[in-house]
Protein backbone atom coordinates (compact mmCIF):
# COMPACT_ATOMS: atom_id res chain seq x y z
CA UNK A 1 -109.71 -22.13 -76.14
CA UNK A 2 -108.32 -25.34 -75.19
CA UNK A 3 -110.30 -28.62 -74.26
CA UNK A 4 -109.63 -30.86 -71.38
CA UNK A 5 -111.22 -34.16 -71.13
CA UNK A 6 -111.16 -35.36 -67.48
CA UNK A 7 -111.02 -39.41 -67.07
CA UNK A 8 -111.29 -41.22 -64.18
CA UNK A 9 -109.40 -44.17 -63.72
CA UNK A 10 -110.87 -47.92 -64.55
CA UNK A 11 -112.39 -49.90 -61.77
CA UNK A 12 -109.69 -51.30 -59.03
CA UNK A 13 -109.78 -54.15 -56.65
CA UNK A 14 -110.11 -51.92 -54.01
CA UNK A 15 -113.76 -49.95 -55.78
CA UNK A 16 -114.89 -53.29 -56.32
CA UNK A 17 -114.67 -54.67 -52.71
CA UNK A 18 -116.07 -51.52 -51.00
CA UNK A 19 -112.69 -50.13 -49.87
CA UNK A 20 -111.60 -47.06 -49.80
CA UNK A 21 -108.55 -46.97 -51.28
CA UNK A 22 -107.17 -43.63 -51.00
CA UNK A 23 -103.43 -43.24 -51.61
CA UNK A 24 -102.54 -47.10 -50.83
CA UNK A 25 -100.08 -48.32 -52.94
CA UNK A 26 -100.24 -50.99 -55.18
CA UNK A 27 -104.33 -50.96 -55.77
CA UNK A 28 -104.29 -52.15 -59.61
CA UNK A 29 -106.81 -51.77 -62.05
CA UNK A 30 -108.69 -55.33 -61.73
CA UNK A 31 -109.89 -56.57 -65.16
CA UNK A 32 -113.06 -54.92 -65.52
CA UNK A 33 -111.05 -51.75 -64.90
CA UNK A 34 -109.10 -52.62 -67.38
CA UNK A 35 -111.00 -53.26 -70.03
CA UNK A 36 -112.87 -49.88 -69.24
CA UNK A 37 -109.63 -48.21 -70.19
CA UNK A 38 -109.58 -50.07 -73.17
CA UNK A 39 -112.86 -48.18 -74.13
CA UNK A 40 -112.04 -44.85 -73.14
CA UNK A 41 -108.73 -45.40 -74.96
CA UNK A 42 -111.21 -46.12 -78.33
CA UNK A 43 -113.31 -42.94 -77.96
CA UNK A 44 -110.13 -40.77 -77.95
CA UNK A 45 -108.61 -42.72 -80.60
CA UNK A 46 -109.76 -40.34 -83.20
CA UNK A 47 -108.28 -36.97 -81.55
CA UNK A 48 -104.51 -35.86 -81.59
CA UNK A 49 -103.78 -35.16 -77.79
CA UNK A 50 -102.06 -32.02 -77.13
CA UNK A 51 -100.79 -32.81 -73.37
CA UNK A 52 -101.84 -36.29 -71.26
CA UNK A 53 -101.33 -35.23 -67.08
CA UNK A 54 -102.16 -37.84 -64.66
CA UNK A 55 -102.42 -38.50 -60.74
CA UNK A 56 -99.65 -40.41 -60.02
CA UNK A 57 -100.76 -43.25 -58.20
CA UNK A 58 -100.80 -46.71 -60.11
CA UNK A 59 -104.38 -46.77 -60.94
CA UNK A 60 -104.34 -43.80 -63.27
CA UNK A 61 -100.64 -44.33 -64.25
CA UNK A 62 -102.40 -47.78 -65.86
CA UNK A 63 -105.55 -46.39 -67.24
CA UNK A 64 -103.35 -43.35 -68.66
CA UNK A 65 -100.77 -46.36 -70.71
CA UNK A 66 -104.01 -47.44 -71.99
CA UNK A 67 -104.92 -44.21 -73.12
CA UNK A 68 -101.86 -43.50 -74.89
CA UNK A 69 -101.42 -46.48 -76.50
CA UNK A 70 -104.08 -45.85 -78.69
CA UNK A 71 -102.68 -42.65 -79.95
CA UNK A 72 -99.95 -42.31 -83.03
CA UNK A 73 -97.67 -40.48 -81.87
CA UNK A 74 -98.92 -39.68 -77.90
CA UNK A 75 -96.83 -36.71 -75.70
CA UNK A 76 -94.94 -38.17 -72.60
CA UNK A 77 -97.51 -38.23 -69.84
CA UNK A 78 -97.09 -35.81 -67.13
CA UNK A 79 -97.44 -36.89 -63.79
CA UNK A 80 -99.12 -34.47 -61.49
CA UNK A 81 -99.52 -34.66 -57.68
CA UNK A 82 -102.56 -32.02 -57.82
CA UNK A 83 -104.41 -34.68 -59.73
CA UNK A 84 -103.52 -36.93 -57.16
CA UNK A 85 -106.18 -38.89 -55.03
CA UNK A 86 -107.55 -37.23 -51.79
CA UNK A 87 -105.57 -37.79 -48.65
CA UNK A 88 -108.37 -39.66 -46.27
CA UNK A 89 -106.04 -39.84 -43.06
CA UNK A 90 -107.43 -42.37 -40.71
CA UNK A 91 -110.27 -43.14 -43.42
CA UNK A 92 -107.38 -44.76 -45.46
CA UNK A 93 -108.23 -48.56 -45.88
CA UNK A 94 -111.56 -49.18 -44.27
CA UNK A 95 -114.59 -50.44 -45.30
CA UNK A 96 -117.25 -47.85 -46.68
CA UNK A 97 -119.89 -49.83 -45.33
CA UNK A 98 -117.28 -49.10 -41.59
CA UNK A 99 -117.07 -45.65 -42.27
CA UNK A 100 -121.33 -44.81 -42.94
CA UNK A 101 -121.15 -45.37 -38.88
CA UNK A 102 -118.83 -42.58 -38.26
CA UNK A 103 -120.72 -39.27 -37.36
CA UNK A 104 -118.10 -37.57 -39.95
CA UNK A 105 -119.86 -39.39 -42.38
CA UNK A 106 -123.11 -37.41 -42.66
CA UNK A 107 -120.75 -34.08 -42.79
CA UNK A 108 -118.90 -35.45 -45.79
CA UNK A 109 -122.77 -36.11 -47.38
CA UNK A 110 -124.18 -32.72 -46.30
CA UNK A 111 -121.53 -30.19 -46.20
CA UNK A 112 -118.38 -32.16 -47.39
CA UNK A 113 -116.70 -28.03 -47.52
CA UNK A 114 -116.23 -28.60 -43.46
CA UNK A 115 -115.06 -31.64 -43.56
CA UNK A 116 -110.76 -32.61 -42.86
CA UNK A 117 -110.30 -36.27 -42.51
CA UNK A 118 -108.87 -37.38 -39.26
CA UNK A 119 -104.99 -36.72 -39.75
CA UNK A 120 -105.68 -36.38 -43.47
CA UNK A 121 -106.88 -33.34 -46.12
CA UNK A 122 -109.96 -31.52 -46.49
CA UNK A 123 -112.02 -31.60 -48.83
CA UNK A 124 -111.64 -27.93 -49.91
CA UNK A 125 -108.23 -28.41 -49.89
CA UNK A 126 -108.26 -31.04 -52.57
CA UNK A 127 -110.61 -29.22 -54.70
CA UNK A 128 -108.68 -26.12 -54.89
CA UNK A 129 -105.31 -28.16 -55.40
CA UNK A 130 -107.42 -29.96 -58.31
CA UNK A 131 -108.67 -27.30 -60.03
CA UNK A 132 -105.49 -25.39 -59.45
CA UNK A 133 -103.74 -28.18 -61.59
CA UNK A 134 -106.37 -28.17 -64.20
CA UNK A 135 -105.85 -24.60 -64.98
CA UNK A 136 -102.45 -24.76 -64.79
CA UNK A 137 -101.61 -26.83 -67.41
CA UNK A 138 -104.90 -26.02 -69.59
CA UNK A 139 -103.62 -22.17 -69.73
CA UNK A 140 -100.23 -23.83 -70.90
CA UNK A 141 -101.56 -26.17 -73.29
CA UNK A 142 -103.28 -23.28 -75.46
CA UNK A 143 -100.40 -21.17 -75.11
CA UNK A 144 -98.34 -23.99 -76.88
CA UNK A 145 -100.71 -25.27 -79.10
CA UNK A 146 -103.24 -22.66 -79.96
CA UNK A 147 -106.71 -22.55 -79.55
CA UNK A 148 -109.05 -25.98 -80.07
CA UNK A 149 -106.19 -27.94 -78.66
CA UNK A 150 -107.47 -30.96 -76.71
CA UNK A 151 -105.53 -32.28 -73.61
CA UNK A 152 -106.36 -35.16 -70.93
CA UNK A 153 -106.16 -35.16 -67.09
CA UNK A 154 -106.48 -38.98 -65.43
CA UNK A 155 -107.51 -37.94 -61.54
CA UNK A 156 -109.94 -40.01 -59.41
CA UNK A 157 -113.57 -40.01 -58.28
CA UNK A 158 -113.38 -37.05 -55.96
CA UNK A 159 -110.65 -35.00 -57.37
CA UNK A 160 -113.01 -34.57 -60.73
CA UNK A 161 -116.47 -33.91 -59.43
CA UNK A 162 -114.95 -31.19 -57.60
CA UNK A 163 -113.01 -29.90 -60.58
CA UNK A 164 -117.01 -30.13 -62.27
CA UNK A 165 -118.35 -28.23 -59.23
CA UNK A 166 -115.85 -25.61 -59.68
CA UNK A 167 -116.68 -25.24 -63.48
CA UNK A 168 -119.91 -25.66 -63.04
CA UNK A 169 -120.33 -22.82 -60.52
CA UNK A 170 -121.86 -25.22 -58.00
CA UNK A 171 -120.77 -24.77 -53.94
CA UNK A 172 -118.60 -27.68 -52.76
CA UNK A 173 -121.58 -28.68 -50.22
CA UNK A 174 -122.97 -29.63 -53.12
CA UNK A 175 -120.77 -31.85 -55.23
CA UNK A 176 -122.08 -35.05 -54.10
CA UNK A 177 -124.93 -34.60 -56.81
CA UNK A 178 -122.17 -35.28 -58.92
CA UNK A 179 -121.76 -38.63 -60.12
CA UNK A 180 -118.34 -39.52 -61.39
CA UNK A 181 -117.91 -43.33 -62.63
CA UNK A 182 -115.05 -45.72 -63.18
CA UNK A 183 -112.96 -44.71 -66.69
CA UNK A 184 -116.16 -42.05 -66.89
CA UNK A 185 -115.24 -39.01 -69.52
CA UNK A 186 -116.05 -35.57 -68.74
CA UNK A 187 -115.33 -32.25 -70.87
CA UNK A 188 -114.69 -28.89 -69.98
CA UNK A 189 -113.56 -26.12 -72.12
CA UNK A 190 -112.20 -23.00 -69.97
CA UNK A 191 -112.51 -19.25 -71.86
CA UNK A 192 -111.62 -15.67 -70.41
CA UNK A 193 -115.54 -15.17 -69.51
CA UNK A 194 -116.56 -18.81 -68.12
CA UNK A 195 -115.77 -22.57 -67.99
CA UNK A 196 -118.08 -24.31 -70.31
CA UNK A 197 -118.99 -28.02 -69.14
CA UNK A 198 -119.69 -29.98 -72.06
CA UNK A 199 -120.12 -33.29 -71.02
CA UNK A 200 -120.63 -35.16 -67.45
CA UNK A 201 -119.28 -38.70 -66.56
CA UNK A 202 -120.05 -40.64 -70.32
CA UNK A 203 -119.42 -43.61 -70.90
CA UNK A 204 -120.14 -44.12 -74.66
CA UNK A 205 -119.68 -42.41 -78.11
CA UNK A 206 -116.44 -41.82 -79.94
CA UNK A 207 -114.62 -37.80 -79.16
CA UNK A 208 -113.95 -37.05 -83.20
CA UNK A 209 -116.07 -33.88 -82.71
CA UNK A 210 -114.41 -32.09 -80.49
CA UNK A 211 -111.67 -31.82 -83.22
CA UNK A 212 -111.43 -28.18 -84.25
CA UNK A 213 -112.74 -26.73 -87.08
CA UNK A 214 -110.62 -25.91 -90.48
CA UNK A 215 -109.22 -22.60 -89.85
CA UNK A 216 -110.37 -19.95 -92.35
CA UNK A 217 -108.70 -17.94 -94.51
CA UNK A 218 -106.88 -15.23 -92.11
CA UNK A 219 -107.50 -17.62 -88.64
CA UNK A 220 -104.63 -19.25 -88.26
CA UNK A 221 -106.32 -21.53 -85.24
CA UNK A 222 -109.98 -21.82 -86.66
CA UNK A 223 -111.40 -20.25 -83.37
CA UNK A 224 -114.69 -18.19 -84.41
CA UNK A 225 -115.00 -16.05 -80.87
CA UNK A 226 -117.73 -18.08 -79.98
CA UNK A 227 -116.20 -18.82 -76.42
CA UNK A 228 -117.60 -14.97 -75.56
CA UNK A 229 -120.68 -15.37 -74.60
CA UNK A 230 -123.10 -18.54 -74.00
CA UNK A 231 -125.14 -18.94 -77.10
CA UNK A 232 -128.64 -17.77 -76.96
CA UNK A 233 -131.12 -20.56 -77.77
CA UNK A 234 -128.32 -22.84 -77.42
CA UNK A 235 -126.04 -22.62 -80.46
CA UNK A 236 -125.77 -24.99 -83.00
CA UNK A 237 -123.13 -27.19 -81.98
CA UNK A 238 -120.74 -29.24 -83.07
CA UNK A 239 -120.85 -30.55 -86.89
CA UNK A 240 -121.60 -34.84 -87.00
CA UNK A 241 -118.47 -36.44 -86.75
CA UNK A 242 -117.47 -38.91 -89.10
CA UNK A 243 -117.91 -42.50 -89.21
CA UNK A 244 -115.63 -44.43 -87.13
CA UNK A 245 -113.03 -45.79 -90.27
CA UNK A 246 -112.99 -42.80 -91.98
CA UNK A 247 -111.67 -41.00 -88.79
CA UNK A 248 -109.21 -43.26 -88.10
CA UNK A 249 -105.39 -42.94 -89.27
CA UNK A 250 -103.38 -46.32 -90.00
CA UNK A 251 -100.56 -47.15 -88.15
């Protein structure tokens, strides 16, 4: 089973003003933004990247460079418009602070699964585009690189908490619980039986453990079958990772 690790792009000038950006072009990372691609790039310096897809607006087209740049020898990024931000209409370029006034506004809190925005998308729309994407190329990535393959998908704020509602079995009305920061990681890993989330908008630790295992003698990918069935008691996850130098490869 294959591994995607959804990042969000780095802070923009537009996040950092209260705007909402949506699919205005030119909004650049600022330079907190980009420094907080700088760290992402570090915690996935230690893995070998099977497949890098990103939104293509600017943002994420920046924060996936960064990304890359960190790797040996990286794959070509692939530029997706299912990953791409989610067409607000009218919404497009206003204040938040403008937009808490509308009466739309509590819909998109309270049952965002109604909502369309005026001349724009709907939320549900976006979602199933999203997640659409996500399995897409996941199912491709293990079918070209075997099981424990890791990939990356750069997408934005919205686009991935409802890609982590969808894997997490949780309604659309309810994935405003989710909280989905700036250059944030989160993991899923996708199996016949379920989606397994393993990690939630992080902002710290190096990745080195979601490397797969050896394969043993006679498994040619080192997948054990655990992906069957959730693990009673909880499992006994992933083995430490190593230190930081002695996971790294020179250049």
């Amino acid at each position: 089973m294959a591994t995607v690790i959804l990042v969000r792009h780095g802070r923009t000038t537009a996040t950092a003003t209260g705007l909402l950006a949506g699919r205005t072009a030119g909004v650049r990372l600022d330079e907190v933004g980009s420094k907080q691609a700088e760290a992402a790039a570090e915690r996935l310096s230690g893995l070998v990247l099977a497949r890098v897809v990103t939104s293509p607006l600017e943002r994420c087209r920046q924060t996936t460079k960064a990304l890359t740049s960190r790797q040996g020898d990286p794959p070509t990024p692939i530029r997706d418009k299912g990953l791409t931000e989610c067409d607000y209409g009218r919404w497009q370029g206003s204040k938040l602070k403008d937009l808490a006034k509308e009466a739309l506004w509590k819909t998109v809190q309270s049952q965002p699964s109604a909502v369309t925005f005026p001349e724009g998308e709907s939320l549900r729309a976006m979602q199933e585009r999203g997640v659409s994407a996500v399995r897409r190329h996941d199912t491709q990535v293990e079918a070209e690189h075997g099981a424990g393959a890791v990939w990356v998908a750069v997408s934005h704020g919205d686009v991935i908490k409802s890609i982590l509602a969808d894997a997490l079995g949780t309604h659309l009305d309810l994935f405003q619980r989710i909280q989905v920061d700036p250059a944030s990681i989160s993991i899923i890993r996708y199996t016949d039986s379920r989606p397994y989330v393993l990690a939630v908008n992080t902002h710290e630790g190096r990745l080195d453990w979601l490397k797969p295992p050896p394969a043993e003698e006679g498994d040619s990918d080192g997948d054990d079958g655990a992906e069957q069935g959730a693990q009673i008691g909880g499992g006994a996850g992933p083995l430490p990772a190593e230190p930081a130098d002695a996971s790294r490869t020179t250049p």
